[in-house]
Protein backbone atom coordinates (compact mmCIF):
# COMPACT_ATOMS: atom_id res chain seq x y z
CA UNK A 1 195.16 20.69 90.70
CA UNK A 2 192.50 20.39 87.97
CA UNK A 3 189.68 22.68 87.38
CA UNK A 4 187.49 19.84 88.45
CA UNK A 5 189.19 19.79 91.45
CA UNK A 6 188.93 23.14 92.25
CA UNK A 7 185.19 23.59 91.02
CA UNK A 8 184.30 20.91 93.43
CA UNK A 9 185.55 22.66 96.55
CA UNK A 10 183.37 25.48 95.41
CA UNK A 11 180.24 23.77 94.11
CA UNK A 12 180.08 20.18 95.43
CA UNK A 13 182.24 20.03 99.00
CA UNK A 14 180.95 16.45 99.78
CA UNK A 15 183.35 15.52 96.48
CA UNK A 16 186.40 16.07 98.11
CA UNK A 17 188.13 15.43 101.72
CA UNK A 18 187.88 18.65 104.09
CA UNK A 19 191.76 18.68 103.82
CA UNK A 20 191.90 18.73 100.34
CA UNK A 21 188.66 21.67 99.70
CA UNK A 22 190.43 23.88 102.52
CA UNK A 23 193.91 23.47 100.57
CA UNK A 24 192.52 24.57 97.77
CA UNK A 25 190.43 27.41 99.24
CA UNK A 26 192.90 28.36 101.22
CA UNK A 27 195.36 28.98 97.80
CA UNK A 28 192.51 30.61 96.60
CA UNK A 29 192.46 33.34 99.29
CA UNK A 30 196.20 33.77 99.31
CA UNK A 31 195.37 34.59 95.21
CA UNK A 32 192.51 36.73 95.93
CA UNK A 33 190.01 34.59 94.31
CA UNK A 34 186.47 34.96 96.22
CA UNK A 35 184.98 31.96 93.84
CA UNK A 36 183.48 31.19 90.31
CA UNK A 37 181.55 34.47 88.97
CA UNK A 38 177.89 33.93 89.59
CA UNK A 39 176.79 35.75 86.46
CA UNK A 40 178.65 33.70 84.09
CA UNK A 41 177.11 30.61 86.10
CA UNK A 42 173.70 31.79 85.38
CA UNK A 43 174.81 32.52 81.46
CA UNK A 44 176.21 29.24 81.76
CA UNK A 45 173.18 27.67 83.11
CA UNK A 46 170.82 29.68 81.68
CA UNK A 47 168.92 30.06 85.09
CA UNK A 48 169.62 33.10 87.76
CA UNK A 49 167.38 31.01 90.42
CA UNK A 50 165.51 34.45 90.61
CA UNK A 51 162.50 35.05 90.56
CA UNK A 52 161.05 39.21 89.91
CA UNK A 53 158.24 40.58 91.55
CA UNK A 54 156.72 43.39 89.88
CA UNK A 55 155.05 46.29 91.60
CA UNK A 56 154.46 50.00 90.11
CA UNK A 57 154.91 51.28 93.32
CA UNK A 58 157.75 52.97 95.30
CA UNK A 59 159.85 49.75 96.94
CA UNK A 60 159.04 50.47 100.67
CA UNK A 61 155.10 49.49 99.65
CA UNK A 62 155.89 45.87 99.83
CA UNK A 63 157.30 46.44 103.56
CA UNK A 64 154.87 49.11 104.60
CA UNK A 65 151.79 47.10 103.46
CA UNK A 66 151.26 44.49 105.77
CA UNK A 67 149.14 42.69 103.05
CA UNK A 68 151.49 42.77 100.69
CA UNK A 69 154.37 41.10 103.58
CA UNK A 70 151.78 38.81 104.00
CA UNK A 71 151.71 37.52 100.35
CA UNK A 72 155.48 37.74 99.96
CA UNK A 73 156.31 35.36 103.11
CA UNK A 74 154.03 32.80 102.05
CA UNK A 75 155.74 33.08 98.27
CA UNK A 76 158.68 32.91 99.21
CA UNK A 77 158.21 30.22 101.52
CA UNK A 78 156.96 28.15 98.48
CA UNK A 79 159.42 29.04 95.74
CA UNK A 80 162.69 28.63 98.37
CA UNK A 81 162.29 24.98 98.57
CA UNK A 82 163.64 24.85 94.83
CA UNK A 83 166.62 27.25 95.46
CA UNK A 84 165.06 30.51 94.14
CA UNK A 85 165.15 33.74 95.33
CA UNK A 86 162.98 36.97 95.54
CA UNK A 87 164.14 40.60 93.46
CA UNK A 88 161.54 42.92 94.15
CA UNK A 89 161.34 45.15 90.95
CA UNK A 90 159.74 48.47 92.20
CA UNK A 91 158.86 50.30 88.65
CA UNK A 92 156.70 53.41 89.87
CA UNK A 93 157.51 54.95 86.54
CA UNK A 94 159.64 52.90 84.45
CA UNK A 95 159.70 49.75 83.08
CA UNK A 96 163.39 49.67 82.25
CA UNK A 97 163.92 47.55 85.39
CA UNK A 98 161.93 44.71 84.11
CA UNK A 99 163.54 44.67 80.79
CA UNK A 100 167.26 44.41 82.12
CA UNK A 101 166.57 41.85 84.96
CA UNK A 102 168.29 38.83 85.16
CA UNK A 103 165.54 36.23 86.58
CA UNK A 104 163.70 32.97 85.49
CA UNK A 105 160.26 34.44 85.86
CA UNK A 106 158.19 37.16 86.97
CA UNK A 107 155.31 37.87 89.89
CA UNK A 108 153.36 40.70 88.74
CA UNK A 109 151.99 41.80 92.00
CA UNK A 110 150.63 45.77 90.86
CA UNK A 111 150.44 46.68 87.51
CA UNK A 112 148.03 48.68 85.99
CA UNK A 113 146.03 46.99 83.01
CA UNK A 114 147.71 47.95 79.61
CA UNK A 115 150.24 49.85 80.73
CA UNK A 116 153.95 50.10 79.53
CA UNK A 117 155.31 48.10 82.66
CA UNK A 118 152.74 45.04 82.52
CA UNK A 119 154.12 45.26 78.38
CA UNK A 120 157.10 44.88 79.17
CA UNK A 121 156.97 41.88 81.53
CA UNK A 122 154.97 39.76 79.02
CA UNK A 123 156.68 40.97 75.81
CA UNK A 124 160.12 38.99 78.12
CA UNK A 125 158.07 35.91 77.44
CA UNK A 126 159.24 34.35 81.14
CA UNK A 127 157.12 32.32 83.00
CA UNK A 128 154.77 34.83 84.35
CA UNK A 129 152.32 34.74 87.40
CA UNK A 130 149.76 37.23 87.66
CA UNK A 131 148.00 38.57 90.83
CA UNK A 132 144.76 40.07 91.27
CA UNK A 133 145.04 40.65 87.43
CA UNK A 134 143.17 40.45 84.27
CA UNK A 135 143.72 36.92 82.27
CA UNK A 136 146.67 37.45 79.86
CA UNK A 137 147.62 34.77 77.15
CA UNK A 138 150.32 32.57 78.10
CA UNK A 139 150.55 33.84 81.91
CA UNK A 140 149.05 32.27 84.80
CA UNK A 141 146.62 34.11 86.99
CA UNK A 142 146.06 34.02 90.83
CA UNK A 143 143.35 36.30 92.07
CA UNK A 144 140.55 36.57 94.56
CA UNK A 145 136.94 36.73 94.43
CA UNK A 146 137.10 40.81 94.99
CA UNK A 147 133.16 41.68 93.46
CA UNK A 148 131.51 38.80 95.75
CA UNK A 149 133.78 40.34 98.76
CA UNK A 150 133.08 43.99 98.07
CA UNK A 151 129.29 43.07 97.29
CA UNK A 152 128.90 41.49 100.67
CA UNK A 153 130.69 44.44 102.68
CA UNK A 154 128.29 47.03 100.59
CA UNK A 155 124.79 44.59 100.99
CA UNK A 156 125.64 44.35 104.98
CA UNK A 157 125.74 48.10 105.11
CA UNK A 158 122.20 48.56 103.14
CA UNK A 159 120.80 46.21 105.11
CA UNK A 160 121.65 48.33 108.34
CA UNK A 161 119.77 51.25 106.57
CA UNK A 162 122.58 53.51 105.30
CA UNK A 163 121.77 55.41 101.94
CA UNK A 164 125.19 57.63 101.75
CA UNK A 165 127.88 55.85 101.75
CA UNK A 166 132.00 57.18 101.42
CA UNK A 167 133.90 54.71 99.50
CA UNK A 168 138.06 55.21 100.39
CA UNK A 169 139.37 54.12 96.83
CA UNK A 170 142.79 52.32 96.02
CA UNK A 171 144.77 54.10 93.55
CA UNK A 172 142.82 54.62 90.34
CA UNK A 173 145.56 55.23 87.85
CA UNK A 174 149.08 54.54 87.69
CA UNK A 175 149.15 58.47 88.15
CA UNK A 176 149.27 58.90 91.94
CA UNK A 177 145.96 61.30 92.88
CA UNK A 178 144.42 62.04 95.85
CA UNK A 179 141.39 63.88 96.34
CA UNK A 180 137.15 63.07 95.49
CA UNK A 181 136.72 60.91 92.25
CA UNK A 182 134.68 62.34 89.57
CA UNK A 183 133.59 60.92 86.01
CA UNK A 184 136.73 61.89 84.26
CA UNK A 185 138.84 60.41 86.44
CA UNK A 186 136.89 57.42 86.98
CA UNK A 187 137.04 56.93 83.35
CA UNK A 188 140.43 56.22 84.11
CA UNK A 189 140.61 53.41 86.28
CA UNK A 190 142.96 50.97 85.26
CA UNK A 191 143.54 48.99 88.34
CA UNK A 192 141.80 45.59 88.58
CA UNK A 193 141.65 45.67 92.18
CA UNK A 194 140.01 48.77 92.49
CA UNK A 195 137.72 48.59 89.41
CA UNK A 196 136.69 44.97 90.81
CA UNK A 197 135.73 46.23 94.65
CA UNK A 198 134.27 49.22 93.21
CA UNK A 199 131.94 46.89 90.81
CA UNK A 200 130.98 45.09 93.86
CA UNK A 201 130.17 47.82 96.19
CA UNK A 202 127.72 49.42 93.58
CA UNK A 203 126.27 45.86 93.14
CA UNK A 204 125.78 45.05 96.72
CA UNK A 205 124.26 48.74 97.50
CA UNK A 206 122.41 49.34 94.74
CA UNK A 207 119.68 52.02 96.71
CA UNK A 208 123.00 54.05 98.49
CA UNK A 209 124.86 56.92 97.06
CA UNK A 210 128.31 56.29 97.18
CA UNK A 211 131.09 59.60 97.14
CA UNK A 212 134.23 57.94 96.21
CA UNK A 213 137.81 59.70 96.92
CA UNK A 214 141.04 58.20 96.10
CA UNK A 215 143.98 57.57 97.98
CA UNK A 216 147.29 58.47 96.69
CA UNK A 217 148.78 55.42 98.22
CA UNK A 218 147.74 52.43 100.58
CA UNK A 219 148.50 54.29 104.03
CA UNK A 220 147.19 54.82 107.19
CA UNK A 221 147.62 58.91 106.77
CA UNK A 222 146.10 58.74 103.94
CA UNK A 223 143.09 57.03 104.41
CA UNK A 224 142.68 59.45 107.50
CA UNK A 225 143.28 62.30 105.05
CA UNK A 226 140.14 61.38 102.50
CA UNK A 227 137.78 59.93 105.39
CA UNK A 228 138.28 63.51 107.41
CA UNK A 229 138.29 65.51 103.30
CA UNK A 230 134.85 63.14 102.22
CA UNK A 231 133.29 63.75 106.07
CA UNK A 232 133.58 67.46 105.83
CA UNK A 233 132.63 67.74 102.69
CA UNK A 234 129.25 65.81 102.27
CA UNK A 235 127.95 65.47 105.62
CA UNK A 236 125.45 63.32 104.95
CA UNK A 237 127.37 59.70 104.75
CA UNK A 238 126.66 57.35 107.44
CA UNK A 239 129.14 54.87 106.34
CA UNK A 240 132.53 54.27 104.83
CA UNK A 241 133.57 51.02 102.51
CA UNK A 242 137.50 51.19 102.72
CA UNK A 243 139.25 49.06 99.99
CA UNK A 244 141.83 47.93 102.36
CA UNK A 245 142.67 47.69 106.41
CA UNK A 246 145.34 50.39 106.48
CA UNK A 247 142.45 52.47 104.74
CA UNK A 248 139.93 51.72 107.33
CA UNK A 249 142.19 52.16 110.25
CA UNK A 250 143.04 55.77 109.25
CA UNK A 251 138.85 56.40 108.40
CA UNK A 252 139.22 55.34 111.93
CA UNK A 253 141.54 57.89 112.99
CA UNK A 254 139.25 60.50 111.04
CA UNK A 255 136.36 59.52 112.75
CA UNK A 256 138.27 60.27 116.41
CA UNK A 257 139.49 63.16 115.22
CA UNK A 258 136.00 64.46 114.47
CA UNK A 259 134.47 63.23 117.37
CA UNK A 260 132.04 60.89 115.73
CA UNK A 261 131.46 57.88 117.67
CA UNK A 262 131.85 54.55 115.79
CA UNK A 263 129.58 52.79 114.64
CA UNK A 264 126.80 54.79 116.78
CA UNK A 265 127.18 57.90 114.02
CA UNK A 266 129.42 56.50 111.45
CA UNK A 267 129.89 52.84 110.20
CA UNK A 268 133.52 51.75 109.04
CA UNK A 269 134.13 48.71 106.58
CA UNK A 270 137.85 47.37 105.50
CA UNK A 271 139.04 45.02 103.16
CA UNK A 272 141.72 42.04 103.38
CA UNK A 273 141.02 41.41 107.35
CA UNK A 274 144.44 41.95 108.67
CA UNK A 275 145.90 40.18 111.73
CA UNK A 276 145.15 42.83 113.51
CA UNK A 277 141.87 44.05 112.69
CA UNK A 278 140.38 41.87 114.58
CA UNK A 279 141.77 43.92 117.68
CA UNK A 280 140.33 47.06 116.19
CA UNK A 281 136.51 45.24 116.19
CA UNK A 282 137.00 46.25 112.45
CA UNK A 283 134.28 44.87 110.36
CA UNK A 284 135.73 43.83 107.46
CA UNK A 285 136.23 41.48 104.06
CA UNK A 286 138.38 38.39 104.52
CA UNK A 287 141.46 37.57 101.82
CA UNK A 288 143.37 34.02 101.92
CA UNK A 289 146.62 36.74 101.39
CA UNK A 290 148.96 34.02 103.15
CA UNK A 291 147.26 31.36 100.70
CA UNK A 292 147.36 33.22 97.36
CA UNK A 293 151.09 33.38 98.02
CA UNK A 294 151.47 29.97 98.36
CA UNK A 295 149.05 29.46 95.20
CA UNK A 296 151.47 31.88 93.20
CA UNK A 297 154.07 30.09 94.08
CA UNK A 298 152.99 26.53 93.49
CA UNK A 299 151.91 28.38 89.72
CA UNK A 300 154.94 29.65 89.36
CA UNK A 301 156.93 26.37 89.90
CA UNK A 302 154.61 24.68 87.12
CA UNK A 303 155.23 27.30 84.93
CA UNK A 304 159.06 26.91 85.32
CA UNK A 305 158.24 22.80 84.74
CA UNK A 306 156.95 23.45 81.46
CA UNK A 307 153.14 22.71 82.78
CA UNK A 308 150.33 25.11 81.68
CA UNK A 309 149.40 28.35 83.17
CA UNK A 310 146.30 27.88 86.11
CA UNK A 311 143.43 30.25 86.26
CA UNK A 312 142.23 30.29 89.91
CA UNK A 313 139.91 32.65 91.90
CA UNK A 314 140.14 32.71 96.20
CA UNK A 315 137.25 32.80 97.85
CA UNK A 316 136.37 35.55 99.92
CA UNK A 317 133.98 36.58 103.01
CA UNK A 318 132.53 39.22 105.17
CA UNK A 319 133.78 39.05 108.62
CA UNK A 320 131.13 40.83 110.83
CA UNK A 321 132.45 42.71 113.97
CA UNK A 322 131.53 45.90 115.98
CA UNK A 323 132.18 48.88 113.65
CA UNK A 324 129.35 48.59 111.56
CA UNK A 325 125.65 49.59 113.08
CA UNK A 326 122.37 50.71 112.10
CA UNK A 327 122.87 54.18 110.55
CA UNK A 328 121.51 57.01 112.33
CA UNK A 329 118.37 58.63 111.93
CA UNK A 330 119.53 62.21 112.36
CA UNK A 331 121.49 64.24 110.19
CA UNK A 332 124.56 64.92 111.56
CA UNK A 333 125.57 68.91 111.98
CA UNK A 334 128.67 70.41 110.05
């Protein structure tokens, strides 16, 4: 048979009869062939169909954060209707990854600004989509209105009276710390998110104190960690401003643990409004997660058409519920 023959079985079926394509695959497994080599396709090509997504962040993040599920459901819902595919590129340390992979484009979903992993992905010169990011030439950006949000969350809870106010911090650095933020390691900060929420907390309370502490990473223990850590040690806050849901819902935790009643002695704020969080009464900041995926995707797709890079900005929203009250008027003992 000829080779157009038997690339037809293997790539376009609806050229030949079912007798004929099962002949032919049916020689083929008596020769141990399993099929045309999908690498030299792509070389071939010159497309893998695949599509990175950058985090600097151990892989199980993008199936422990529900956020981040969130986004990656609705991208991939988007990007799967022309035939690509996800690789999750989990570079906690190294940027090697990023340099050797095979795909069409990237999705830089966490990347600290200026660092040797964010290099790397624009020095490739792929079609590039960046979230929650700083504007980089060339690249398209996707992002949400994080000061407005975090300014809203911080205003509600000055408005309610409270002057001492925890803040449970994202990740700082692409070192992972935990542990009270001071100046030096503020000076640090080089995520956007984080730098962005924090900007809008200190605009929206400008009268409060705020005590930040960091979280090592996005977790439930962790946030339950700090919020029980920043309680003890400055027993003067009324309030925490958590920079995510999985944050708030261990500050949460914290706040059982040390008997404090919420919000009668301590107020609790999130950030991305989770389906769930609702169900926890959580007052919190509303995301369009599901809709910045789809808006990644959609960039992405132009990007890959040869159409220029978008700039857009989500809106966001405070979503008032019951864990946020008028702070209390007596100190609370140690």
């Amino acid at each position: 048979m000829s080779v157009a023959t038997v690339s037809n079985a293997y790539n376009r079926p609806d050229q030949l009869s079912p007798e004929l394509r099962e002949r032919v695959l049916q020689v083929a497994r008596e020769l141990g062939y399993a099929g045309p080599d999908p690498l030299a396709r792509s070389l071939r090509r010159g497309r893998s169909g695949v599509i990175g997504v950058v985090y600097d962040a151990p892989l199980d993040y993008a199936f422990a954060d529900p956020a981040a599920a969130i986004f990656l459901g609705s991208l991939a819902q988007v990007i799967q209707q022309d035939a690509l595919n996800l690789l999750l590129l989990a570079c906690a340390q190294d940027a090697l990854p990023v340099r050797g992979a095979g795909v069409d484009g990237f999705v830089v979903y966490c990347a600290a600004e200026g660092s040797e992993l964010l290099d790397a992905v624009l020095e490739r010169g792929l079609p590039t989509v960046l979230v929650d990011q700083q504007a980089q030439p060339r690249a398209a950006r996707v992002g949400i209105d994080d000061v407005g949000g975090a300014r809203a969350a911080a205003a509600h809870l000055e408005a309610l009276g409270h002057r001492h106010i925890g803040v449970l911090c994202l990740e700082l650095g692409p070192d992972p710390r935990s542990g009270e933020v001071n100046a030096d390691r503020e000076a640090q900060l080089a995520y956007h998110t984080t730098a962005e929420r924090l900007r809008g907390y200190r605009l929206g309370a400008p009268g409060a104190e705020l005590y930040l502490a960091e979280t090592e990473q996005n977790t439930r223990e962790g946030g339950e960690a700090q919020a029980a850590a920043l309680l003890r040690a400055h027993p003067e806050i009324t309030a925490l401003l958590c920079m995510s849901d999985v944050l708030a819902q261990g500050a949460l935790r914290a706040a059982a643990a040390l008997t404090l009643n919420v919000p009668g002695e301590l107020s609790v704020v999130g950030y991305d409004d989770l389906p769930g969080s609702a169900a926890l009464d959580l007052t919190t900041v509303w995301q369009p997660t599901a809709d910045k995926g789809e808006e990644v995707g959609r960039a992405l797709l132009a990007l890959l058409a040869g159409e220029a890079a978008a700039d857009l900005s989500l809106p966001t929203r405070l979503s008032v519920r019951g864990s946020a009250g008028p702070a209390r008027t007596a100190e609370r003992a140690d």
